[in-house]
C-alpha atoms as a PDB file:
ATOM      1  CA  UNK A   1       9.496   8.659 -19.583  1.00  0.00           C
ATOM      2  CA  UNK A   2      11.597   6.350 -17.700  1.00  0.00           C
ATOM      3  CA  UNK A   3      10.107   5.584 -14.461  1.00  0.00           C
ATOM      4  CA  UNK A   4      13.126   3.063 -12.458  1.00  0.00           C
ATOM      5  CA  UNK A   5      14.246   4.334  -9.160  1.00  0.00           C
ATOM      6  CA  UNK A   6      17.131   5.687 -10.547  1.00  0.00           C
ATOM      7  CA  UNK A   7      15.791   8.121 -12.669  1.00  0.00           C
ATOM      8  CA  UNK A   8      13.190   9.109  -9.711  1.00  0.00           C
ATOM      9  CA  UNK A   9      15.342   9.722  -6.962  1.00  0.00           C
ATOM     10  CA  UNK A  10      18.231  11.610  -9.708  1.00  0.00           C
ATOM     11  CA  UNK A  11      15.394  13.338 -11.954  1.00  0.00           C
ATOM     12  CA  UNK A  12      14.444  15.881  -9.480  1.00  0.00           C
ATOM     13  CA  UNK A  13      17.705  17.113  -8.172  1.00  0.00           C
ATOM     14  CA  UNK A  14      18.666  17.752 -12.608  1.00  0.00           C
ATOM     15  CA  UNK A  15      15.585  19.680 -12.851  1.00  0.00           C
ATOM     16  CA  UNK A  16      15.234  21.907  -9.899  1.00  0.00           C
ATOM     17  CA  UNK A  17      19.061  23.021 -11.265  1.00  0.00           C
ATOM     18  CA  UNK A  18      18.165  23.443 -14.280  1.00  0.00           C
ATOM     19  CA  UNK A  19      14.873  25.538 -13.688  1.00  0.00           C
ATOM     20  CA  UNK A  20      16.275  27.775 -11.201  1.00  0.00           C
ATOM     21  CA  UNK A  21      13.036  29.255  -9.523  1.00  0.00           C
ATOM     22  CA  UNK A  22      11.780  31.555 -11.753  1.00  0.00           C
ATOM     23  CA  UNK A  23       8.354  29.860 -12.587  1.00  0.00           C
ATOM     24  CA  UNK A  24       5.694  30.813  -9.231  1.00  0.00           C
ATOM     25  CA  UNK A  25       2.093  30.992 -10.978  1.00  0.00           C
ATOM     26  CA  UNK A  26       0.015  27.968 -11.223  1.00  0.00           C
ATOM     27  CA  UNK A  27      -2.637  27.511 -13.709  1.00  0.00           C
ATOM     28  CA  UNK A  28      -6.001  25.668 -13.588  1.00  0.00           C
ATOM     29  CA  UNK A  29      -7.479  26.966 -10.680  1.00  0.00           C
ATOM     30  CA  UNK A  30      -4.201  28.583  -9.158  1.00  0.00           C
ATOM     31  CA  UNK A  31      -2.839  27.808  -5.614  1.00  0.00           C
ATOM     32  CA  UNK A  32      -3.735  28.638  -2.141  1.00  0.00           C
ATOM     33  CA  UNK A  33      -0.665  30.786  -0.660  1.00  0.00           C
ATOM     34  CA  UNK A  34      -0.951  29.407   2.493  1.00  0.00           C
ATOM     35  CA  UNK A  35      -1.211  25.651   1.781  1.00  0.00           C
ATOM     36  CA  UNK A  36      -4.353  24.808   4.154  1.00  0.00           C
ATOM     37  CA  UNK A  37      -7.489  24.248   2.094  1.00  0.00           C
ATOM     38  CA  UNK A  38     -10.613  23.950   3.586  1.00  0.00           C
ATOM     39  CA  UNK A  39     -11.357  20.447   4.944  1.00  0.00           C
ATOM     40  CA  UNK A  40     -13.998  18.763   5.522  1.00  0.00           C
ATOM     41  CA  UNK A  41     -14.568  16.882   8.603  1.00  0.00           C
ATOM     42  CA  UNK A  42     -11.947  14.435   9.103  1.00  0.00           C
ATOM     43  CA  UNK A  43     -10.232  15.070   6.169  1.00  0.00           C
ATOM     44  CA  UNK A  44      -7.077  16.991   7.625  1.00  0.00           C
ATOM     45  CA  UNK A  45      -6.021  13.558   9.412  1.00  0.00           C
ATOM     46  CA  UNK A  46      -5.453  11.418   6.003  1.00  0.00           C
ATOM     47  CA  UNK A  47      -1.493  10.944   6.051  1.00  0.00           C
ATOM     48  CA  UNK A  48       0.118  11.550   2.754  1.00  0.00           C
ATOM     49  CA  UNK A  49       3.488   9.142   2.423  1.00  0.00           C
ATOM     50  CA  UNK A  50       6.081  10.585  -0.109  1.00  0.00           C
ATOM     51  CA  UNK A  51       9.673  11.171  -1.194  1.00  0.00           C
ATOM     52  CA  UNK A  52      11.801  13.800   0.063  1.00  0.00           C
ATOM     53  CA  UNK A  53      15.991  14.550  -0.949  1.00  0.00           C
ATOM     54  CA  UNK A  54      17.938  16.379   1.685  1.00  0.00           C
ATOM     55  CA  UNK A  55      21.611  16.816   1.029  1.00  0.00           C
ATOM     56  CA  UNK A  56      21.473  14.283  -1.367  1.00  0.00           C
ATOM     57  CA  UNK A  57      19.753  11.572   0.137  1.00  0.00           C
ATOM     58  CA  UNK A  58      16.231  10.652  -0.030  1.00  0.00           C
ATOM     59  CA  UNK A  59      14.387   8.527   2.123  1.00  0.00           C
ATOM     60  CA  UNK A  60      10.403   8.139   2.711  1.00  0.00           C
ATOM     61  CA  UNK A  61       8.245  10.612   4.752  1.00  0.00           C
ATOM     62  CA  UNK A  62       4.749  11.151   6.143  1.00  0.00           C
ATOM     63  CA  UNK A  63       2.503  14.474   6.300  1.00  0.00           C
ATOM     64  CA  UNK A  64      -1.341  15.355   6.986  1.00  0.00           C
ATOM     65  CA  UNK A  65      -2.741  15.913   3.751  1.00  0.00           C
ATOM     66  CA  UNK A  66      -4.174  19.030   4.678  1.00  0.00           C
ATOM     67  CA  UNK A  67      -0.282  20.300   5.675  1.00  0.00           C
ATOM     68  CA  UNK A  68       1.356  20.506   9.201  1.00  0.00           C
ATOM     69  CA  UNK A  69       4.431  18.881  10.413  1.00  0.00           C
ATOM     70  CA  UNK A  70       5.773  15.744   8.174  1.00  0.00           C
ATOM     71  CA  UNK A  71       7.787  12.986   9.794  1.00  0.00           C
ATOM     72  CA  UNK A  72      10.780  10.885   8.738  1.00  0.00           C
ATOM     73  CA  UNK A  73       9.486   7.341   8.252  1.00  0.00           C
ATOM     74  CA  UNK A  74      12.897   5.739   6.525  1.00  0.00           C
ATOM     75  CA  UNK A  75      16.345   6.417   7.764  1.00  0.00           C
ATOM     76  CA  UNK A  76      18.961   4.949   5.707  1.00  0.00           C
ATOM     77  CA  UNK A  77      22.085   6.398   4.170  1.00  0.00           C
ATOM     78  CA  UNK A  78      20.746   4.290   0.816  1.00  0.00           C
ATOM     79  CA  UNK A  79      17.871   5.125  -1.367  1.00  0.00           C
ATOM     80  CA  UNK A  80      14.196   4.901  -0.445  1.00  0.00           C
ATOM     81  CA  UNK A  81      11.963   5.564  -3.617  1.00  0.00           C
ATOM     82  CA  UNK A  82       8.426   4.861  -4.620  1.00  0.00           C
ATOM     83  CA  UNK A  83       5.878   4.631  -1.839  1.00  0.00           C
ATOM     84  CA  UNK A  84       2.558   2.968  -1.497  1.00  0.00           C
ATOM     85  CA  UNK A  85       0.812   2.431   1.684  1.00  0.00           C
ATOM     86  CA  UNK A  86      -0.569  -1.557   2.228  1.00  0.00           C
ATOM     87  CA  UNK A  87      -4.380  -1.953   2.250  1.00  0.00           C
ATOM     88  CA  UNK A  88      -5.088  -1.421   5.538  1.00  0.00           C
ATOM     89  CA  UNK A  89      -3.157   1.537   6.144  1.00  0.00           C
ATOM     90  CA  UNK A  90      -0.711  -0.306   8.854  1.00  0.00           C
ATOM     91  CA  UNK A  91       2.534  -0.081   6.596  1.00  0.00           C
ATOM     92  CA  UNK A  92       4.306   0.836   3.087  1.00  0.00           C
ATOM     93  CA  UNK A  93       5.677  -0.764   0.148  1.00  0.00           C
ATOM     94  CA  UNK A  94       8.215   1.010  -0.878  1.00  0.00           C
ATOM     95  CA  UNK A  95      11.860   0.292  -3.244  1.00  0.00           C
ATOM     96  CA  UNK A  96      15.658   0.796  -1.480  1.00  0.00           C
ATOM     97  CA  UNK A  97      19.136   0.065  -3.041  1.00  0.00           C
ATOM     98  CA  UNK A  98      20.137  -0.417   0.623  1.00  0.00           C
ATOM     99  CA  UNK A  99      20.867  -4.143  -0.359  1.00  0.00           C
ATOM    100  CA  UNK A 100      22.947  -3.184  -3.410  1.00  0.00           C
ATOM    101  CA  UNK A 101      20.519  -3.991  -6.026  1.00  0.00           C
ATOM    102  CA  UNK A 102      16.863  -2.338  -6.297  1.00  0.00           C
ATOM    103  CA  UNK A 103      14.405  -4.645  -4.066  1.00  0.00           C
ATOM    104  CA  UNK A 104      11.195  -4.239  -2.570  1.00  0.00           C
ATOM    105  CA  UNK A 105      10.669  -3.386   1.611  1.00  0.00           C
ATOM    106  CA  UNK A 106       8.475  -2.533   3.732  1.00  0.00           C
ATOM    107  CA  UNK A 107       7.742  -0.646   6.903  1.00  0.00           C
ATOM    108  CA  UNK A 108       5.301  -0.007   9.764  1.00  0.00           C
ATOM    109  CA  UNK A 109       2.801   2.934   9.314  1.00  0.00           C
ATOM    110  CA  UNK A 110       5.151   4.593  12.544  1.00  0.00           C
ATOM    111  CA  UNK A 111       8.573   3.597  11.371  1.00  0.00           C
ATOM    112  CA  UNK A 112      11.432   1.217  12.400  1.00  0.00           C
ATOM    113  CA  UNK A 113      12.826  -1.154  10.679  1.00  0.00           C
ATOM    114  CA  UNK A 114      12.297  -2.045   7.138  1.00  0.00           C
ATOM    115  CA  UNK A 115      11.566  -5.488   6.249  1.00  0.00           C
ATOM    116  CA  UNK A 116      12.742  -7.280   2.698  1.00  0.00           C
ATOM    117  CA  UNK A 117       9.809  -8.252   0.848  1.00  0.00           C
ATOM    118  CA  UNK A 118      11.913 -10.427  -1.333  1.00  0.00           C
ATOM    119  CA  UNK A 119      15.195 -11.503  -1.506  1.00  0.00           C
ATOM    120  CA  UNK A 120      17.145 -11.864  -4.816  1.00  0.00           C
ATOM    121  CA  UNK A 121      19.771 -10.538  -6.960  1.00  0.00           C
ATOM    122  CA  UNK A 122      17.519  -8.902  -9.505  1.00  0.00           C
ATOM    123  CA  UNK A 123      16.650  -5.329 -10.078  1.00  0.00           C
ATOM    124  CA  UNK A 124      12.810  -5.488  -8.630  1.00  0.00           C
ATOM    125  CA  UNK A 125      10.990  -2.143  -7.953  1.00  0.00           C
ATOM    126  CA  UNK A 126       7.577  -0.474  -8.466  1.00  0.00           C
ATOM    127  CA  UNK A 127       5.464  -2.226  -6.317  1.00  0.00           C
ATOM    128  CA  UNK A 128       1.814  -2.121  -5.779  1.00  0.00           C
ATOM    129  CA  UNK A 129      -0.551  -4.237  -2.777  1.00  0.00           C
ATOM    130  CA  UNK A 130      -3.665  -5.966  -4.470  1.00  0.00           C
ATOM    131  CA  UNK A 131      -6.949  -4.631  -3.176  1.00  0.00           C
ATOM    132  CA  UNK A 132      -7.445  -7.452  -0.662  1.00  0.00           C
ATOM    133  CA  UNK A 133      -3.519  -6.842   0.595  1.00  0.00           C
ATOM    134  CA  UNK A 134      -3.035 -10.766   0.049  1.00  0.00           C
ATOM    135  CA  UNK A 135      -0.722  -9.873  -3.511  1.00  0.00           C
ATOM    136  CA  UNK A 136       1.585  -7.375  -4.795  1.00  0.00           C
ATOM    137  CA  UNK A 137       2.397  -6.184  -8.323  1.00  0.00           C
ATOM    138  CA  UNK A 138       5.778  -5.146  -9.244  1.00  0.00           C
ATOM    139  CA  UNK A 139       8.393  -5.023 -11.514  1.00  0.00           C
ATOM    140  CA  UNK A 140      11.434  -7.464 -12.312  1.00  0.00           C
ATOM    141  CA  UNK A 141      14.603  -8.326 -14.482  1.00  0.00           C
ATOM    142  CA  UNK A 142      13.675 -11.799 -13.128  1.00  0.00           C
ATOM    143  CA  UNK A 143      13.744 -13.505 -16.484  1.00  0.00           C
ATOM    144  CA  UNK A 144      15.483 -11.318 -18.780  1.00  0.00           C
ATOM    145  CA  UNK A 145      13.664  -8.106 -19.948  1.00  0.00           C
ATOM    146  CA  UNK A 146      11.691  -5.875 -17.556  1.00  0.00           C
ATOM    147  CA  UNK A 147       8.183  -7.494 -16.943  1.00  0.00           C
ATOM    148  CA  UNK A 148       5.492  -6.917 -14.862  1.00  0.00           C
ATOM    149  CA  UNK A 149       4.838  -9.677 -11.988  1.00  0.00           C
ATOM    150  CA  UNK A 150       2.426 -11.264  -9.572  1.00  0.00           C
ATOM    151  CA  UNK A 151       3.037 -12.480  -6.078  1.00  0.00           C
ATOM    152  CA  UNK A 152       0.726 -14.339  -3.458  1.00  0.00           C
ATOM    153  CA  UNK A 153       2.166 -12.952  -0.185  1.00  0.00           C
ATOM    154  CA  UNK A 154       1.209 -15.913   1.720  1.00  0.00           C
ATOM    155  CA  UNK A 155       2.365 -18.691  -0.603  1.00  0.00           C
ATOM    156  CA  UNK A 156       4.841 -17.126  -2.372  1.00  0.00           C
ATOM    157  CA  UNK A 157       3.410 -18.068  -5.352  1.00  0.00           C
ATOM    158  CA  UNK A 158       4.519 -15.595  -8.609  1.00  0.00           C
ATOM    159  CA  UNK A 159       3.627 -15.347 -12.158  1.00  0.00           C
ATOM    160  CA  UNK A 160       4.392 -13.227 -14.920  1.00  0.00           C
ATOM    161  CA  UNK A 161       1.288 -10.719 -16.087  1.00  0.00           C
ATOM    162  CA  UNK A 162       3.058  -8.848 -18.944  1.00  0.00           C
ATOM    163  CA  UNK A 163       5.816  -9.138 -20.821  1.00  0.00           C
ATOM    164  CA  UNK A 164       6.808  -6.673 -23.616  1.00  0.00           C
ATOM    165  CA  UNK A 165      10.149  -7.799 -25.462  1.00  0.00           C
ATOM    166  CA  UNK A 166      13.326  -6.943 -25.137  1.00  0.00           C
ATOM    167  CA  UNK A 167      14.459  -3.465 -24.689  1.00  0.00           C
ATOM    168  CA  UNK A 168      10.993  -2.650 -22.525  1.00  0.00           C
ATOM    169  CA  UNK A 169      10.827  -0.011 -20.360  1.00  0.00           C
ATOM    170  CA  UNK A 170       7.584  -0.761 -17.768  1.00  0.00           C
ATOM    171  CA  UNK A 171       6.420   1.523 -14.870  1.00  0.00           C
ATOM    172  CA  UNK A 172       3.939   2.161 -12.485  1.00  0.00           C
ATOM    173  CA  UNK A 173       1.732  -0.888 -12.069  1.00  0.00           C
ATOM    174  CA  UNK A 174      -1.465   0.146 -10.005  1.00  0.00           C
ATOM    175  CA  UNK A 175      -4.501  -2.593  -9.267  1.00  0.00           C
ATOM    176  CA  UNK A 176      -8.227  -1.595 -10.048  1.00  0.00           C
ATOM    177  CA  UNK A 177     -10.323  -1.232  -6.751  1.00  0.00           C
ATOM    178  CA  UNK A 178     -12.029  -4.623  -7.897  1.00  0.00           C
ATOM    179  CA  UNK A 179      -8.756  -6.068  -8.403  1.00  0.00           C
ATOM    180  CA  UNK A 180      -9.749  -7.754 -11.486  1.00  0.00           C
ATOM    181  CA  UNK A 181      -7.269  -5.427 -13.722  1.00  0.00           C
ATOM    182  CA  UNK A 182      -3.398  -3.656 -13.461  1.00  0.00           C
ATOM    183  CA  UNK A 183      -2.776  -0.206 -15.204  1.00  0.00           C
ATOM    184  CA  UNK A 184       0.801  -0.228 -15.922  1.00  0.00           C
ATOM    185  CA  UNK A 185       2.987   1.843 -18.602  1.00  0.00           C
ATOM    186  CA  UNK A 186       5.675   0.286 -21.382  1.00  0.00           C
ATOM    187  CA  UNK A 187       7.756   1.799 -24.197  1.00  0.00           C
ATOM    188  CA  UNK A 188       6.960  -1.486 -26.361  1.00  0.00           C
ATOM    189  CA  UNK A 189       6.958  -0.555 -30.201  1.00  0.00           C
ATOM    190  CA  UNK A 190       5.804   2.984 -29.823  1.00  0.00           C
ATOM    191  CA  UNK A 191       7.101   5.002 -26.815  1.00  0.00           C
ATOM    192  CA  UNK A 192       5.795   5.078 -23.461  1.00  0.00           C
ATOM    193  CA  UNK A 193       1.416   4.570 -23.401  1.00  0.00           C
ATOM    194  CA  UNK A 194      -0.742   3.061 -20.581  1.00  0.00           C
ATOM    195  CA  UNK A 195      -1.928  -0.147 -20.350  1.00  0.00           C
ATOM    196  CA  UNK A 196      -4.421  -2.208 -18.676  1.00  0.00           C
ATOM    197  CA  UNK A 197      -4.518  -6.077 -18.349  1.00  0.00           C
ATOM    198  CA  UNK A 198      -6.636  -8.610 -16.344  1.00  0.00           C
ATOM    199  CA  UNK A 199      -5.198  -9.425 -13.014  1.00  0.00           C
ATOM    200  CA  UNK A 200      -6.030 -13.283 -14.193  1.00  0.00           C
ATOM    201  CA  UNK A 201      -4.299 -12.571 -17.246  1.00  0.00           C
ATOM    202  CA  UNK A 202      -4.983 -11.751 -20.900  1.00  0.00           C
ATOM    203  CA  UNK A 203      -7.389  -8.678 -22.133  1.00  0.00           C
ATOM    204  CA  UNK A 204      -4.628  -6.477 -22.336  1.00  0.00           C
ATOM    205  CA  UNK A 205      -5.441  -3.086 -24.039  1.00  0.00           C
ATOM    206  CA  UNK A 206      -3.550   0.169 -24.518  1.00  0.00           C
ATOM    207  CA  UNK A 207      -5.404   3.329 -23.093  1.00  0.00           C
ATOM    208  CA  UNK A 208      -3.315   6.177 -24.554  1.00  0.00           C
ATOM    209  CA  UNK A 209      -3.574   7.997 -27.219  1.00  0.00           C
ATOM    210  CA  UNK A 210      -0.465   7.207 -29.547  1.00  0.00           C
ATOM    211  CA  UNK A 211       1.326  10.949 -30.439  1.00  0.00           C
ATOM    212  CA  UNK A 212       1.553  11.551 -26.712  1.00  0.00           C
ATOM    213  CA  UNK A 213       1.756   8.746 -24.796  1.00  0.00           C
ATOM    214  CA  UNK A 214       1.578   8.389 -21.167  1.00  0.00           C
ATOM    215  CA  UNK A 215       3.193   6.971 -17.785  1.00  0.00           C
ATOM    216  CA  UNK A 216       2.485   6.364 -14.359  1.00  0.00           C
ATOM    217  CA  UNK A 217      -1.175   5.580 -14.548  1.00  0.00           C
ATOM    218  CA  UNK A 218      -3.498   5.304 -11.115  1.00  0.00           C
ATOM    219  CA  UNK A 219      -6.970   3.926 -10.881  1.00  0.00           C
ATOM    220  CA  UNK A 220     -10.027   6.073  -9.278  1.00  0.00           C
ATOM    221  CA  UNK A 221     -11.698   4.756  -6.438  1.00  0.00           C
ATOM    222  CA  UNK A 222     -14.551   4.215  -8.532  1.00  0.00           C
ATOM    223  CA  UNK A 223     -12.587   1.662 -10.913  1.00  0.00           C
ATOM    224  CA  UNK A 224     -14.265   3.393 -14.114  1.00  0.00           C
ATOM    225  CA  UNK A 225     -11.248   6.235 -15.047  1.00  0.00           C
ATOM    226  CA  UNK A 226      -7.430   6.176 -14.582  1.00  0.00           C
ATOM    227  CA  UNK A 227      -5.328   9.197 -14.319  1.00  0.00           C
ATOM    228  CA  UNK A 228      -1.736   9.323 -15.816  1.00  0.00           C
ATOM    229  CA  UNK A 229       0.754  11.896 -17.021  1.00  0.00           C
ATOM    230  CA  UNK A 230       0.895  13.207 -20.170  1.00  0.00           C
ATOM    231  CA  UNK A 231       3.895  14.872 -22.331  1.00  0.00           C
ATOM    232  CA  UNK A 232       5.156  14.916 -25.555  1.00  0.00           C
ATOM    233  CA  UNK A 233       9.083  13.988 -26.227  1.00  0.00           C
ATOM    234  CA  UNK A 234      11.237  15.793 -24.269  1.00  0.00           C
ATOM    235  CA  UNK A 235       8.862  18.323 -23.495  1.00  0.00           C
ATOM    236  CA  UNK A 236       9.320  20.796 -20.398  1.00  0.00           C
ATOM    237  CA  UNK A 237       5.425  20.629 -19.588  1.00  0.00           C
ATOM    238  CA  UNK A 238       3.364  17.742 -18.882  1.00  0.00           C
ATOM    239  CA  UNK A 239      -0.410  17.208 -18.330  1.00  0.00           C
ATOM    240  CA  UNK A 240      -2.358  15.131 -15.740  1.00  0.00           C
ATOM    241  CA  UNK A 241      -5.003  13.354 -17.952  1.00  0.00           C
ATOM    242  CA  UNK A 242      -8.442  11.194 -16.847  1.00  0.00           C
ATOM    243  CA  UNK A 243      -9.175   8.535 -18.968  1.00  0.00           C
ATOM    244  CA  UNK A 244     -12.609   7.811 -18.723  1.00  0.00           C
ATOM    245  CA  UNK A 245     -12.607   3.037 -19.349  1.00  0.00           C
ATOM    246  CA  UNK A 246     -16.255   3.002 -20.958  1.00  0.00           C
ATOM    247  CA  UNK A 247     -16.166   5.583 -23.311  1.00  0.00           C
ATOM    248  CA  UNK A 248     -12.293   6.303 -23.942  1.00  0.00           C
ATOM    249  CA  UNK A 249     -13.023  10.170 -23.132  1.00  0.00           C
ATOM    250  CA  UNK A 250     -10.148  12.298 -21.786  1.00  0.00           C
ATOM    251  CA  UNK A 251     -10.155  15.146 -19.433  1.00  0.00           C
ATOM    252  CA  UNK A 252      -7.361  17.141 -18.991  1.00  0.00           C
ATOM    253  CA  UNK A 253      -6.829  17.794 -14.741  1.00  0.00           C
ATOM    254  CA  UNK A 254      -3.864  20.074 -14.771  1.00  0.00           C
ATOM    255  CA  UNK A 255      -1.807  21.673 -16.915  1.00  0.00           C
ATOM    256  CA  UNK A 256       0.436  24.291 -15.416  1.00  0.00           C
ATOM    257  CA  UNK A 257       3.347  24.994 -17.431  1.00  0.00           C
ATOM    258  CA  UNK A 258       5.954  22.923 -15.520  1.00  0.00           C
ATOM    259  CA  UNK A 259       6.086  18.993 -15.648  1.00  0.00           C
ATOM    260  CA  UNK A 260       3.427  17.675 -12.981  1.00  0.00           C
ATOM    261  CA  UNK A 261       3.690  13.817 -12.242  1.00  0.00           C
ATOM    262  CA  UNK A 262       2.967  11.556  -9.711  1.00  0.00           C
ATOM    263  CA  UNK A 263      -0.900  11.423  -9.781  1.00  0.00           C
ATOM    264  CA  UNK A 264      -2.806   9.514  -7.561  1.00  0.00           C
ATOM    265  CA  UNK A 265      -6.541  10.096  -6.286  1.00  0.00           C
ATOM    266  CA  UNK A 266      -7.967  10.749  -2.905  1.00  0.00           C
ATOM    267  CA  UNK A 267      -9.576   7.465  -1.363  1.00  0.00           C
ATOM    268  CA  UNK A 268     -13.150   8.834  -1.913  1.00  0.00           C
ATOM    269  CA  UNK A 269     -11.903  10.267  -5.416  1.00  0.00           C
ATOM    270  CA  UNK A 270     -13.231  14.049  -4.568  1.00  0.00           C
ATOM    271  CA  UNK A 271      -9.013  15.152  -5.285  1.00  0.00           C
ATOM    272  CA  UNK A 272      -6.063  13.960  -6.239  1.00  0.00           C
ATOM    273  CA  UNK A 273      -2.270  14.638  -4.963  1.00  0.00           C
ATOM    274  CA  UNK A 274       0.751  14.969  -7.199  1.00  0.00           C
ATOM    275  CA  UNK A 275       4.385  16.289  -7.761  1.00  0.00           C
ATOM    276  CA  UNK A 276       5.508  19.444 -10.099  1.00  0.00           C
ATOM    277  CA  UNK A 277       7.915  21.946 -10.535  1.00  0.00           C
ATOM    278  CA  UNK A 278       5.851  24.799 -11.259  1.00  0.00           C
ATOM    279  CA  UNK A 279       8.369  26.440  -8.496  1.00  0.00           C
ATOM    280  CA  UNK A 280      11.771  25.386  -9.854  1.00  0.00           C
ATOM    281  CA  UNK A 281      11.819  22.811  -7.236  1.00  0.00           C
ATOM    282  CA  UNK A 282       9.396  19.144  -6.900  1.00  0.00           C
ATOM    283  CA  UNK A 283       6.545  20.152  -4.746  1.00  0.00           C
ATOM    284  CA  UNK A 284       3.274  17.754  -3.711  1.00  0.00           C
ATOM    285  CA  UNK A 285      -0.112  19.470  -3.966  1.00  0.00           C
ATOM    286  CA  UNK A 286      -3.502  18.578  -3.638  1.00  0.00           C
ATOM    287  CA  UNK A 287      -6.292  19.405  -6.496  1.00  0.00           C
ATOM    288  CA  UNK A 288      -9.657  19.470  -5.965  1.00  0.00           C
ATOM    289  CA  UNK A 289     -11.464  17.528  -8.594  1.00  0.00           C
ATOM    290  CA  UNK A 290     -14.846  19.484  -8.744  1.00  0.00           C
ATOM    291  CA  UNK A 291     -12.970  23.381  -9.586  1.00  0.00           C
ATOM    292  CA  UNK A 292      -9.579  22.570  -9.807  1.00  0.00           C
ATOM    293  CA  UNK A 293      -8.448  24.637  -6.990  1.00  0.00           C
ATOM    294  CA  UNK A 294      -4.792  23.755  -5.648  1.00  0.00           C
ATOM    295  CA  UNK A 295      -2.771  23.623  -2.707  1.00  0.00           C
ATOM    296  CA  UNK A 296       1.053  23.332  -1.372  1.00  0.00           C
ATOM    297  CA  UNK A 297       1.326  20.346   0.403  1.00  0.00           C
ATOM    298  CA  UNK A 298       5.273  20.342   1.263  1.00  0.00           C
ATOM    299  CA  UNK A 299       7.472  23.117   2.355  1.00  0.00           C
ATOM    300  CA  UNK A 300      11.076  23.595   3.274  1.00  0.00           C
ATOM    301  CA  UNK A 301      14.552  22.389   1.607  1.00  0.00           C
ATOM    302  CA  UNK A 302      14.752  19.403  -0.780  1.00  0.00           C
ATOM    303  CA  UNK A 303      12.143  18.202  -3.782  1.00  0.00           C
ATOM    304  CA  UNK A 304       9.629  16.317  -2.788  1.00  0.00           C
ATOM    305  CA  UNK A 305       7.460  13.361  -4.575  1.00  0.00           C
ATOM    306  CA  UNK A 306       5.694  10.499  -5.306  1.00  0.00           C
ATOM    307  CA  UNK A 307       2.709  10.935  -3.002  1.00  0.00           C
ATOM    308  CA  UNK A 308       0.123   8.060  -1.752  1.00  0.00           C
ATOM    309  CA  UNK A 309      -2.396   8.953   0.251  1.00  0.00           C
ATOM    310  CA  UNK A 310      -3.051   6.523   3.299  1.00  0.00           C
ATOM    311  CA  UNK A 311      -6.738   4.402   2.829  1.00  0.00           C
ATOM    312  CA  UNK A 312      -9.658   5.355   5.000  1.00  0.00           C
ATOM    313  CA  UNK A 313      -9.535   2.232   7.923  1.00  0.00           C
END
């Protein structure tokens, strides 16, 4: 369940070979042929930022979540990996070997070009924009072992929020709505499980069950459940899981027989978007949340993942 850039932007292309594209029914719910669900009012113009690979490179684009045409938002013969749009909708967070090394950028909600968030020598990636925008969580080599950080934006100010030991694998930090916790996911001790610590520090608890673990972990909009992906060692399937904070319940969302990652909720919470291979190739959908009924997002040559959806201004 290794999450680094690398394995994001190379895992796709291994398994879409592999796979072939024998594999076309999906399960819960099944999947609208044509891609356009039925939207509500206003909800066909909430952008959808993601990954996409064509002829080997990838770079960072931007659809309607409802489908229509997508847009090229990075341009660089480097590697553009792991989206998430800023607070207030006007830009993206997002990770680039473009500098040699793994750092964090970001770039305008319309494109052009991408500014350094940081500027070191250290492999520093999976980055995620604190509630009120004024901090960003991410992930660094900074002082040793992989660990999960804390910056102030304005003052520069860092701190460590998690450290694991050496040999730890983290991924996927994600702030509560609140902002007063981060979900994040480590292989310390006993594989790769979710946890959840307070943004000010200490109180941190692991969420997952122990035989199957879990990774990239998102918060609802509601701050009371987290959804994260699901799969057993080395499995070929993978589930999309709710885990409900108060009472430790679990839902299962989907479980088509392919691996489905990338999980991330709508910004009301009524769906969420995410990334599988039920087609031999990484596709995003959309799931409702109240029947489970699906829909194609993305179309046309080259896997595509990681979704985010833009916030609601």
């Amino acid at each position: 369940m290794q999450t680094s850039p690398l394995g994001v932007a190379t895992r796709a292309t291994v398994i879409a070979a592999l796979l072939g594209a024998g594999v076309v029914a999906c399960g819960r719910g099944g999947a609208s042929a044509s891609g356009r669900p039925p939207e509500r009012a206003g909800a066909a113009a909430r952008d959808l930022v993601f990954e996409r690979t064509v002829a080997g490179n990838q770079d960072l684009y931007v659809i309607p979540a409802g489908g229509g045409v997508e847009r090229r938002l990075t341009d660089h013969p480097a590697t553009d990996a792991l989206p998430r749009w800023s607070r207030d909708g006007r830009s993206v967070y997002f990770t680039s070997d473009r500098s040699g090394n793994w750092q964090i950028y970001r770039v305008g909600a319309e494109g052009g070009p991408a500014a350094r968030v940081r500027t070191n020598s250290f492999t520093e990636w999976q980055v995620d924009p604190s509630p009120d925008g004024r901090q960003i969580a991410f992930l660094t080599n900074q002082e040793g072992p992989e660990h999960l950080f804390v910056m102030d934006l304005a003052t520069r100010a860092e701190r460590v929020l998690a450290r694991h030991g050496n040999g730890t694998i983290m991924g996927n930090p994600g702030w509560s709505p609140d902002g007063s916790l981060v979900v994040f996911s480590s292989n310390w001790r006993i594989g790769h499980q979710i946890y959840v610590v307070r943004s000010a520090g200490g109180g941190e608890r692991r969420l997952s069950a122990f035989r199957r673990g879990g990774c990239e972990p998102r918060f609802h909009p509601d701050g009371g459940r987290i959804v994260y992906v699901s799969r057993g060692h080395l499995s070929d399937h993978s589930r999309l899981v709710e885990h409900d904070l108060q009472t430790d319940d679990e839902k299962v969302l989907v479980d088509w027989p392919a691996l489905n990652y990338n999980p991330v909720y709508s910004p009301e919470g009524a769906e969420i978007a995410f990334s599988s291979n039920i087609t031999g190739e990484w596709v995003i959908y959309r799931q409702r949340l109240s029947d489970g009924q699906s829909w194609r997002v993305t179309f046309g040559a080259g896997p595509t993942r990681y979704p985010d959806y833009r916030p609601i201004p």
